[in-house]
Each structure stands twice: as C-alpha cells, then as structure tokens.
Protein backbone atom coordinates (compact mmCIF):
# COMPACT_ATOMS: atom_id res chain seq x y z
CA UNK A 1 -8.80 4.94 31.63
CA UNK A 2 -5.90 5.19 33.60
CA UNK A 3 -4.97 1.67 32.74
CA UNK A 4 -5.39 2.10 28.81
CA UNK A 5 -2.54 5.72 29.33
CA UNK A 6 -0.22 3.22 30.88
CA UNK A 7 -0.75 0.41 27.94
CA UNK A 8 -0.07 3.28 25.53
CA UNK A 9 2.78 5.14 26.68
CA UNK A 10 4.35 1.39 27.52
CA UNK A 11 3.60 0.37 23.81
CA UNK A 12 5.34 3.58 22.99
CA UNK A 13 8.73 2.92 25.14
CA UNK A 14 8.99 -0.63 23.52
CA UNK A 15 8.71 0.18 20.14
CA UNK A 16 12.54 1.91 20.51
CA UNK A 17 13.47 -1.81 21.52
CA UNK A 18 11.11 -3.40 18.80
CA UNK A 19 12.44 -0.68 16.23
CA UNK A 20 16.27 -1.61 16.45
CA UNK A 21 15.69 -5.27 17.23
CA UNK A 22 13.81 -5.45 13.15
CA UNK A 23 16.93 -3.16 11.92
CA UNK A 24 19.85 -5.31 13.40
CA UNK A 25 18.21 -8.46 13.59
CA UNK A 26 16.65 -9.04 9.91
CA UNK A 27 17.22 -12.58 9.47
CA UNK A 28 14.77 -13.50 12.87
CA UNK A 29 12.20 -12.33 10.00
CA UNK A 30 13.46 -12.19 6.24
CA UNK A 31 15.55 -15.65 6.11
CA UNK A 32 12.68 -16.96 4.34
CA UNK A 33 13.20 -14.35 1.19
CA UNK A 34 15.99 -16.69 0.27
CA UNK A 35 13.31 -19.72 0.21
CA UNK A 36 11.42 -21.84 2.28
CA UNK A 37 13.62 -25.05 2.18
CA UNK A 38 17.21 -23.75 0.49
CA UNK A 39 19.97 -26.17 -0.91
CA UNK A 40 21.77 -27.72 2.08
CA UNK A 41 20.18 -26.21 4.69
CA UNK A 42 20.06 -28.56 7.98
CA UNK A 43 16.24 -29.25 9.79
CA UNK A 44 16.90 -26.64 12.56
CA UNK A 45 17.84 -23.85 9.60
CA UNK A 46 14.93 -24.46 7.63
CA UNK A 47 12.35 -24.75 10.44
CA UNK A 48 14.25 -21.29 12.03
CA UNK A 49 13.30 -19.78 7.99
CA UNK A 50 10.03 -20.62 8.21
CA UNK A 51 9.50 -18.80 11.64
CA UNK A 52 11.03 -16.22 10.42
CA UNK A 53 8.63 -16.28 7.85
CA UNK A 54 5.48 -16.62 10.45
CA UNK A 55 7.47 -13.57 12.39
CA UNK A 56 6.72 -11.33 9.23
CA UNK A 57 3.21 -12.33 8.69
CA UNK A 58 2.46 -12.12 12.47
CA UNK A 59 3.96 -8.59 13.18
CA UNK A 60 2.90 -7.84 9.86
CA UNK A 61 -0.68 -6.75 11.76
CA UNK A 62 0.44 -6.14 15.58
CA UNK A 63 -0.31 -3.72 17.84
CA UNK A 64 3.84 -3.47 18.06
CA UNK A 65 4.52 -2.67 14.35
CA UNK A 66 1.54 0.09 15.04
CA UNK A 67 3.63 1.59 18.00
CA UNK A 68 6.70 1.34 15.40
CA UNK A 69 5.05 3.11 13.51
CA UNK A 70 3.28 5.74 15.41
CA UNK A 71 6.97 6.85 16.82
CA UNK A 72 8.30 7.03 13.84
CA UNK A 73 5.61 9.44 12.63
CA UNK A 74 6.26 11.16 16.21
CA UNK A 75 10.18 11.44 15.81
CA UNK A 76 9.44 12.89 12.25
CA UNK A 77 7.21 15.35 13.52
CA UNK A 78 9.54 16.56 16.16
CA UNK A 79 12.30 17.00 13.96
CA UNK A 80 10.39 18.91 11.33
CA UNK A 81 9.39 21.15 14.75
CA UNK A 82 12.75 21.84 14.58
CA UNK A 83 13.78 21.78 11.38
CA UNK A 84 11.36 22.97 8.29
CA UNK A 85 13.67 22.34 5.65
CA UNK A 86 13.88 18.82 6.80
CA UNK A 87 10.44 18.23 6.77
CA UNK A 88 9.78 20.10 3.40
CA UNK A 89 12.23 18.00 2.14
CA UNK A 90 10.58 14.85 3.17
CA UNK A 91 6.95 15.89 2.10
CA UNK A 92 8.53 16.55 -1.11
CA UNK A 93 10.21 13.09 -1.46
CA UNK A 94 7.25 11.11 -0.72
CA UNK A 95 4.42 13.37 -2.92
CA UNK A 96 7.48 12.80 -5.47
CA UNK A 97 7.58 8.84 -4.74
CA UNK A 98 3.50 8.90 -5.00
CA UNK A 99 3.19 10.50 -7.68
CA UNK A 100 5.60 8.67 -9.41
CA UNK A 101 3.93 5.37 -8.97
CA UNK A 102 0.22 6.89 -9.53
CA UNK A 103 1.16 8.33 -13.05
CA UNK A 104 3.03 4.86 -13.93
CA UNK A 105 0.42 2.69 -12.81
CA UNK A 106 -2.19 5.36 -14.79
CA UNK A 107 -0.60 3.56 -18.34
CA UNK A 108 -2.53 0.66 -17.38
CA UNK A 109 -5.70 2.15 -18.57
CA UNK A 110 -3.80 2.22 -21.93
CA UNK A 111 -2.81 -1.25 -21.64
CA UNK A 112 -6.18 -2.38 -20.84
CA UNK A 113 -7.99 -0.18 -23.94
CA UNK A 114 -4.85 -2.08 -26.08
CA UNK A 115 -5.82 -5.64 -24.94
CA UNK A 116 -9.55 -5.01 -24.91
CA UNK A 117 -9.20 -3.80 -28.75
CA UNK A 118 -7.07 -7.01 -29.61
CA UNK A 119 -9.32 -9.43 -27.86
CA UNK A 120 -12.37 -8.52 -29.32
CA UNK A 121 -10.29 -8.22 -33.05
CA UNK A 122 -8.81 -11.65 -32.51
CA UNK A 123 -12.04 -13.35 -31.39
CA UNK A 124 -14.88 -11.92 -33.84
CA UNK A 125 -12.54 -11.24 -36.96
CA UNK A 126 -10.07 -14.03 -36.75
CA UNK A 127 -11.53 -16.19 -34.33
CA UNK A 128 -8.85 -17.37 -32.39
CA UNK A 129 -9.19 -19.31 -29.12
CA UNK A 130 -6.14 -18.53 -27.44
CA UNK A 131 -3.31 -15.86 -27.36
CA UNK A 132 0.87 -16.67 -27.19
CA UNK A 133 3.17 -14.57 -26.18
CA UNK A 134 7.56 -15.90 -26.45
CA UNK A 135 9.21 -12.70 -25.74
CA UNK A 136 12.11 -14.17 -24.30
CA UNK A 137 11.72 -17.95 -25.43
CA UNK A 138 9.56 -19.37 -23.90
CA UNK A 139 5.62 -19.55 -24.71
CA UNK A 140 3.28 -17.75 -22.46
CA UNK A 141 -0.47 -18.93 -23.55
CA UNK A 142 -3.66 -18.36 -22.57
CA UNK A 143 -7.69 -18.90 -23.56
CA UNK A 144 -9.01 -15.47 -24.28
CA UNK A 145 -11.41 -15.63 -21.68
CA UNK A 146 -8.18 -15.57 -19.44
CA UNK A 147 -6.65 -12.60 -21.30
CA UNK A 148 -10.62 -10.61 -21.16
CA UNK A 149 -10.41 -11.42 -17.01
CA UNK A 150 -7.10 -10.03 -16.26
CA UNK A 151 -8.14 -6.70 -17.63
CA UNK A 152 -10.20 -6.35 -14.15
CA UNK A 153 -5.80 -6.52 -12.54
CA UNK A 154 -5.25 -3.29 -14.69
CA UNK A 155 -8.47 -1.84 -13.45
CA UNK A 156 -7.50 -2.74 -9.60
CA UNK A 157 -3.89 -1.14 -10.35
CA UNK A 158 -5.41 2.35 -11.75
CA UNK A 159 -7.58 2.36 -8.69
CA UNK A 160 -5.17 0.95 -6.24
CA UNK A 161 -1.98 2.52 -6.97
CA UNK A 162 -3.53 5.82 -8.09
CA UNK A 163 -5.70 7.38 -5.41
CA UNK A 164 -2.34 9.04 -3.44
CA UNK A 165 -1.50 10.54 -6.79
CA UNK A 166 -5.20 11.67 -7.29
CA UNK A 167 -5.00 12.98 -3.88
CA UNK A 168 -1.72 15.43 -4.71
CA UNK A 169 -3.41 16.43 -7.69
CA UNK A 170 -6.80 17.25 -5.77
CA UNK A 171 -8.68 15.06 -8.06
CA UNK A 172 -10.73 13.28 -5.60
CA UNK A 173 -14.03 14.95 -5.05
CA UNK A 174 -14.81 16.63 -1.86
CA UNK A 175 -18.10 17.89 -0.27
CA UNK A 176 -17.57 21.05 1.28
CA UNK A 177 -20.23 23.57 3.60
CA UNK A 178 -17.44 24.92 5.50
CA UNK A 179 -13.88 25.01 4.20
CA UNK A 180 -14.04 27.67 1.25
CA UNK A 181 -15.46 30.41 3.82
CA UNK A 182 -12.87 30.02 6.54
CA UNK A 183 -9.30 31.55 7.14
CA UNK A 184 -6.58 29.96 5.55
CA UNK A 185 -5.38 28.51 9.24
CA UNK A 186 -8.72 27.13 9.79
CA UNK A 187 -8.57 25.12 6.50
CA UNK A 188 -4.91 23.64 7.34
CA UNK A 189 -6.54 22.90 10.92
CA UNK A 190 -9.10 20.68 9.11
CA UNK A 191 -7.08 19.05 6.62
CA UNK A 192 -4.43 17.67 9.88
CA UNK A 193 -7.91 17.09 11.86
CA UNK A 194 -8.90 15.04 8.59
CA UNK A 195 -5.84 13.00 7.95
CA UNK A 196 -5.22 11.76 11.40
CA UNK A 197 -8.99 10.97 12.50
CA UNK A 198 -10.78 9.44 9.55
CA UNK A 199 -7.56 8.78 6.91
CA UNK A 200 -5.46 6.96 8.92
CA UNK A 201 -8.18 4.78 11.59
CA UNK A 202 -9.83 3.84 8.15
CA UNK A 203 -6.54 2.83 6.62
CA UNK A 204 -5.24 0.95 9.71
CA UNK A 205 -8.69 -1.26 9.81
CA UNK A 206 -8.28 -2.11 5.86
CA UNK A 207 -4.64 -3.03 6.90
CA UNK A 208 -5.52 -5.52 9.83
CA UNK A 209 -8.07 -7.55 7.60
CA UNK A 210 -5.89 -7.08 4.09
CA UNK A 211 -2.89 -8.61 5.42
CA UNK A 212 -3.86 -12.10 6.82
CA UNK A 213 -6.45 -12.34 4.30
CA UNK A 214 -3.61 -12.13 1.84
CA UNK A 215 -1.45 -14.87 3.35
CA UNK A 216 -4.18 -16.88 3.47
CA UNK A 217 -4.07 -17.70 -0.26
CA UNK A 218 0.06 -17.52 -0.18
CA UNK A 219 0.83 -20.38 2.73
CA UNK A 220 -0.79 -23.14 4.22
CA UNK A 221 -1.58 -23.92 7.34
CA UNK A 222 -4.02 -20.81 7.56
CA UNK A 223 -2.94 -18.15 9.80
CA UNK A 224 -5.39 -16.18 11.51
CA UNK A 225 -5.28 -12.58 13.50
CA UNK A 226 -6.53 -14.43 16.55
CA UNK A 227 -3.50 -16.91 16.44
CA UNK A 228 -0.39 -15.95 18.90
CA UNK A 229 2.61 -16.19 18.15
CA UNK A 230 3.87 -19.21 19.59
CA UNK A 231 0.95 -20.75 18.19
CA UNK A 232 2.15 -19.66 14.30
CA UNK A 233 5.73 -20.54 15.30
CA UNK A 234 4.45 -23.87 15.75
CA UNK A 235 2.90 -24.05 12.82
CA UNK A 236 5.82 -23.07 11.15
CA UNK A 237 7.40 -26.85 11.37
CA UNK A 238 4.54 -27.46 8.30
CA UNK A 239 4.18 -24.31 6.46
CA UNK A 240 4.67 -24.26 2.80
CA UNK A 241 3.27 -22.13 -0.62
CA UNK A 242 0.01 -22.82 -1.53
CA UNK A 243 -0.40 -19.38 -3.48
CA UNK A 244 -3.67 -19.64 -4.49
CA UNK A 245 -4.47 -19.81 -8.53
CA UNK A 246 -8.36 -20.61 -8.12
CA UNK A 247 -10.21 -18.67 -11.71
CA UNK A 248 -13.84 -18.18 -11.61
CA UNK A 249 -13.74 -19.75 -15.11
CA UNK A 250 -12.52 -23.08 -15.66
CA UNK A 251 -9.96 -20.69 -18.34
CA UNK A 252 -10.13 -17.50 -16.79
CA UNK A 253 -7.52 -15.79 -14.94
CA UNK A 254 -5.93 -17.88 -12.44
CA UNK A 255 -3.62 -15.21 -10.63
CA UNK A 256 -6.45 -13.48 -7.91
CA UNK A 257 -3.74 -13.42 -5.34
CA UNK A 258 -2.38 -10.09 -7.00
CA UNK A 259 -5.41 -8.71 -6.14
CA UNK A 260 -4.96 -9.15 -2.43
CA UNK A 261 -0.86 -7.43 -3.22
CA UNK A 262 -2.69 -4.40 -4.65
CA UNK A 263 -4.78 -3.88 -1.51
CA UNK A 264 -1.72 -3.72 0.82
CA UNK A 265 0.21 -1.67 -1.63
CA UNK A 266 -2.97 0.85 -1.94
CA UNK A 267 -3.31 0.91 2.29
CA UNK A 268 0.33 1.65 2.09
CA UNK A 269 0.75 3.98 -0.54
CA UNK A 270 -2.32 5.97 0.89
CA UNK A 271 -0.52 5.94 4.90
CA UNK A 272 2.47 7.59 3.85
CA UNK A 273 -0.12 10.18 1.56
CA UNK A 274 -1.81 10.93 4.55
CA UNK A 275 1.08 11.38 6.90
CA UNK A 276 2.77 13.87 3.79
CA UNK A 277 -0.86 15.47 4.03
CA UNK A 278 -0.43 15.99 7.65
CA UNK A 279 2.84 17.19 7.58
CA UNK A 280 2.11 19.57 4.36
CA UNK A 281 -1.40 20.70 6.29
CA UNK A 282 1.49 21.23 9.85
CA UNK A 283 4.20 23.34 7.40
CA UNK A 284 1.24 25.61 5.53
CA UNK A 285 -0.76 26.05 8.83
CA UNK A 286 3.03 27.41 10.31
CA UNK A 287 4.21 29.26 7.31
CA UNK A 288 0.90 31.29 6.60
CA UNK A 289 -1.00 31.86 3.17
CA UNK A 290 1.79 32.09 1.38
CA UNK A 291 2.56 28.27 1.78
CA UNK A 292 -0.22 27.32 0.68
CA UNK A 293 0.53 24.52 -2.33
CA UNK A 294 4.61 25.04 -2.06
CA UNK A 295 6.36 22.99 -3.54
CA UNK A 296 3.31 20.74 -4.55
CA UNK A 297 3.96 18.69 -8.27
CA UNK A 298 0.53 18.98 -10.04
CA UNK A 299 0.17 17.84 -13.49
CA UNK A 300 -0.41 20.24 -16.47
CA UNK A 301 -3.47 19.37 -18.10
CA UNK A 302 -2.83 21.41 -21.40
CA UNK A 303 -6.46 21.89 -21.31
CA UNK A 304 -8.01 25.19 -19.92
CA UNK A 305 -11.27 23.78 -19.06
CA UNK A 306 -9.70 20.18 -17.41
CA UNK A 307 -7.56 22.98 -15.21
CA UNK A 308 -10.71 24.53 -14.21
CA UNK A 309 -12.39 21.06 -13.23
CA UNK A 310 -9.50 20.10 -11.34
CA UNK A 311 -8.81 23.53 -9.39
CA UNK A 312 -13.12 23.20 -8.41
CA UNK A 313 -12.47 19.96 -7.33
C-alpha cells in the first residue's frame, strides 16, 4: 500500500517535468507530421522522425501522459477553488466546443438518408454500377456496394461524435431510484461521484486498447502496449505507412481505419465531457439551487411534447 502512495505521488511530481518537456520540446515527438522520409533529409534526420513518431504512439497510452493529465485536471480544479469565474468560463468553453461538434456531426444522419435515397434510385431505376464524383477535377469513383458500406462511417460519426452533446442536452437515458427524491446537494454529490468513478476508469480502459489498436492498421512493424520504449525506438529504423484499406467486399468500402479515428475522437470528446460534468456538478454543488443548469446551452426543440421527453429524460 505504502509502496503504490509513493508510485503515485512520484508519477505526480514528474508529470511537471514530462508536461514542459512535450511543450518545449515538440519536435522529440511531432517531426514526423512533416513526413516520414522528407526531401533531403540525411539517415540520422529521418530515423530521429520516425522515433519521434514511435514517441507519440508510445506515450500516446502511458501511465506518464495519465499523470499529465490527472495534474492538469488537478491544477484546473484548484484554480476554479479559487476562482469561479474562471472555471465557469471554462465549463462553458468546452460544453460550447462539444456541442459544437455533436450538432455538426448530427448532419450526417442527413447525409446518410441523402445517399441511401440515391443509391437505391440509381441502382433499381437506372441501374447503374458505379457512382463519380469530379468536384474539383479529378474523378472520385466507386461500385455502389462501396458507396451502401460507407453509410455505416456516418452512422459511427452520429454515435461517436455525438454522445458529449447528448450528454449536455440530457438526452441519454438514465435509471434513477434515488436522485429525484434527494436534496439538490446530494444530486451534485452523485453526479461528481459518477463522473470520476465509472465515466472516466471506463473511458481510460477504451483509450489504452483504442489507441494501439489504431496504429496497428496505420504503420508497420506492429506496435504493441507491452513493447518499451527502446524496443519501439528500435523499430523505428523500419517503420513505414501501411494504413490499412482491407473492405469486407471485394468493392466495398476500403477506408475501416476511420473507424478506429472515431473511437479515439469519441474517448476524447467524452473525457473532457466528463471533466466539464465534474466541474459543472463542483460549481452547482458550491453555488446552491440556484445554479442548477447555469449557463448550460440546450437546444430548443420547437416541439412541446419533444421538450417534455427530453426534460423526463
């Protein structure tokens, strides 16, 4: 026990060092943005790009970008001790940021209903094989049976990219035998309880196998969670793309890796939900009934008996 305080409060102490060593050293782990091999580079310069490279993908998933991260959420909180206002200010800019992506990514169902309507138009009226698309000159074409898969990426973005926006708008459904009878305290108490013991745990475990399981179909050699880092930094000397473009169709969609993107992007978009949650929960439980739902952007429905659904939900 005693041992695992002193491993935490040590993992804590180095992520200040770990912290400003990624925010004035970005090259020992972004040169590789500019390419893999650039024009003119010498052997050392392109083998130092692709560990910098490996560097991403293995603190990508370490217990050090964790301690990053849980002392940034720690400084945060102590300043909005402090300083309301502040931390108002930032719940409000990310349930802003959230909802802004969740109501963008929403127009995919539209997109989807669009395509679906065309395809089946195309293929029983006019029976056409394949669909073309030159917006800007040159020819984008695919067999329908391509264009009928990639309507499952618009369903994976409405479901990925919208659940923190469903979240705000208290869309997600809930099973309650407690919180509607207690004190207004009590409920806040929950909701931090909630967000910090089964949001973010669950979150952090989808993280750890989502990210090497997505840059397993982006680079080759394999990289694996069990792999230290001097091992990948040796393996850097041969890694290259091999973004994976493997259909389940001999025509279907070939572009699955996107799938793997939207994973990370929902883990991540759902973190900084529940650490606004937390903080909202921290500011109403402070502030007293009166707080409760300052500030918050909920859509207008425009239909009395969708508001109803939504406020019993």
């Amino acid at each position: 026990m005693l041992d695992a305080i002193v491993a935490f409060f040590t993992g804590l102490a180095l992520a200040v060092a770990h912290l400003f060593q990624a925010i004035f050293n970005p090259g020992s782990w972004l040169a590789w943005i500019g390419g893999l091999n650039p024009e003119g580079a010498d052997p050392d310069q392109v083998i130092e790009i692709k560990q910098s490279l490996m560097r991403l993908i293995y603190y990508g998933a370490s217990t050090e970008l964790f301690f990053v991260c849980l002392l940034v959420f720690l400084i945060i909180t102590v300043a909005g001790y402090f300083s309301r206002r502040f931390l108002w200010g930032l719940v409000r800019g990310l349930e802003a940021g959230l909802n802004f992506v969740g109501r963008v990514a929403a127009w995919a169902g539209l997109l989807m209903v669009l395509q679906q309507t065309m395809i089946v138009f195309l293929q029983r009226i006019f029976r056409v094989s394949e669909i073309s698309l030159g917006p800007f000159g040159s020819t984008f074409s695919f067999d329908l049976s391509w264009w009928s898969e990639e309507l499952k990426l618009y369903n994976a973005m409405i479901v990925c990219l919208c659940v923190a926006w469903t979240f705000i708008q208290g869309g997600h459904v809930r099973v309650d035998l407690v919180y509607s009878a207690v004190s207004h305290r009590t409920k806040r108490a929950i909701d931090m309880f909630g967000s910090l013991v089964f949001m973010v745990p669950a979150l952090v475990l989808i993280w750890l196998y989502s990210w090497f399981f997505f840059w397993r179909s982006m680079i080759t050699p394999a990289t694996s969670a069990s792999d230290p880092l001097d091992r990948m930094l040796l393996k850097a000397r041969a890694v290259r793309w091999n973004i994976e473009t493997i259909g389940f169709s001999p025509n279907g969609f070939n572009a699955y890796f996107l799938f793997k993107v939207l994973i990370l992007l929902f883990v991540l978009t759902a973190l900084l939900q529940a650490c606004a949650f937390f903080w909202r929960s921290w500011l109403e439980y402070r502030e007293g009934e009166m707080s409760a739902g300052r500030y918050l952007d909920r859509d207008i429905l425009g239909d009395e008996t969708a508001e109803k659904a939504a406020q019993i939900h």
